[in-house]
Protein backbone atom coordinates (compact mmCIF):
# COMPACT_ATOMS: atom_id res chain seq x y z
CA UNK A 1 0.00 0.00 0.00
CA UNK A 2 1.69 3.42 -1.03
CA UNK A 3 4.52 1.98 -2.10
CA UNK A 4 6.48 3.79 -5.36
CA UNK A 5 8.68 1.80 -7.96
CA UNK A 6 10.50 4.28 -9.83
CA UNK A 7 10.97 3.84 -13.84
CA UNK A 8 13.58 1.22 -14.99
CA UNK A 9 13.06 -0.48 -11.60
CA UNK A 10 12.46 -4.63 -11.63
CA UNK A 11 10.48 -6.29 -8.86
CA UNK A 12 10.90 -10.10 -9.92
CA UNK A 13 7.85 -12.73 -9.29
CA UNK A 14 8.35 -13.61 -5.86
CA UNK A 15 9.26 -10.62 -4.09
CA UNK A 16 8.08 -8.17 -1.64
CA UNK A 17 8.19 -4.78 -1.57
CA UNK A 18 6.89 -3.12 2.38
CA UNK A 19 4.30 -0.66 2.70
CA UNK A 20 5.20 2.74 2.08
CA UNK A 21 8.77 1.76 0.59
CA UNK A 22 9.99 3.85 -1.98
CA UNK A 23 12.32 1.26 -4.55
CA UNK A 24 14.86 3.77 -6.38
CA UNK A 25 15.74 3.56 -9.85
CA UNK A 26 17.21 0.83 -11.80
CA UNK A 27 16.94 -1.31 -8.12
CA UNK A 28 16.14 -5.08 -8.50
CA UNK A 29 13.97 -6.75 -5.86
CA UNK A 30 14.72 -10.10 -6.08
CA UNK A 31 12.82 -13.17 -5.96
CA UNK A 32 12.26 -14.32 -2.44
CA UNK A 33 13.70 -10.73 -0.81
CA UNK A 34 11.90 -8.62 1.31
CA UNK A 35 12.78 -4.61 0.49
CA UNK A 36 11.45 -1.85 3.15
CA UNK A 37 12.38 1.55 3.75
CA UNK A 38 12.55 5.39 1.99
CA UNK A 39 14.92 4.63 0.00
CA UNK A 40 14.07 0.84 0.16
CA UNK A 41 16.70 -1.72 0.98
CA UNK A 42 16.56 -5.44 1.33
CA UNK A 43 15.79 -6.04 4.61
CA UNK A 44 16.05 -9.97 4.81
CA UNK A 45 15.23 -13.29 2.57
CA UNK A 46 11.43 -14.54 2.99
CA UNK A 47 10.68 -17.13 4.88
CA UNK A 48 9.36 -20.57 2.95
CA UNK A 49 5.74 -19.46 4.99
CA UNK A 50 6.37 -15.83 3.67
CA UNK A 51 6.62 -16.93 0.31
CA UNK A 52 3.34 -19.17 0.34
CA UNK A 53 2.01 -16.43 1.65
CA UNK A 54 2.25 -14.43 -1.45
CA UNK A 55 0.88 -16.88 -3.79
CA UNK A 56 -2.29 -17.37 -1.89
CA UNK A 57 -2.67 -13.77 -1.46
CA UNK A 58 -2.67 -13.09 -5.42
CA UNK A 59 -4.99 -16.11 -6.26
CA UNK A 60 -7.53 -14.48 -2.99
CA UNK A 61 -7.29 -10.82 -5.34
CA UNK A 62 -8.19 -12.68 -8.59
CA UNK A 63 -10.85 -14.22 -6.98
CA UNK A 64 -12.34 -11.11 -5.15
CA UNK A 65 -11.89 -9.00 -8.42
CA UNK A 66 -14.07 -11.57 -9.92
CA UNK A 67 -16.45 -11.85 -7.24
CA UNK A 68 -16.46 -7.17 -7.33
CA UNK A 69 -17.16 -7.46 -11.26
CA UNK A 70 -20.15 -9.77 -11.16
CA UNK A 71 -21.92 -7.60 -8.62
CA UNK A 72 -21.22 -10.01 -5.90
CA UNK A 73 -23.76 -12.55 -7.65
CA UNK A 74 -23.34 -16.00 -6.12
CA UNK A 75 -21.10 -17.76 -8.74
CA UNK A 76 -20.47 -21.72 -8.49
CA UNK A 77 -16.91 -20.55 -7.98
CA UNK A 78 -17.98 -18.53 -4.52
CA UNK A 79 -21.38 -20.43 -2.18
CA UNK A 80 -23.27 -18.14 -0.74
């Protein structure tokens, strides 16, 4: 939430980028690194939880982005 990746900056599939962190130019977050801070810095490696974490999280946006779209009509995909 709030955080800024400036242009030519890369945040790979995997990584995490804090609140509020501000990732400076031409920076690359790395898969499985956590990066905090104003200017952001990698803080530490994700745990194997951590990292879990952010798959399910991105598969529970898809799903409510679906759910926001339809209206919130029951769909076979949510029960009521």
């Amino acid at each position: 939430m709030r955080a800024v990746v400036m242009d030519r900056a890369v945040v790979e599939t995997g990584a995490m980028v804090a609140a509020g962190a501000l990732v400076g130019t031409d920076k690359v977050v790395k898969s499985g690194e956590l990066w905090a801070g104003v200017p952001a810095r990698k803080l530490r490696d994700l745990t194997e939880a951590e990292a879990a974490f952010i798959e399910k999280s991105a598969a529970q946006y898809v799903d409510f982005g679906i759910w926001h779209k339809c209206q919130g009509k029951t769909l076979s995909r949510f029960p009521p």
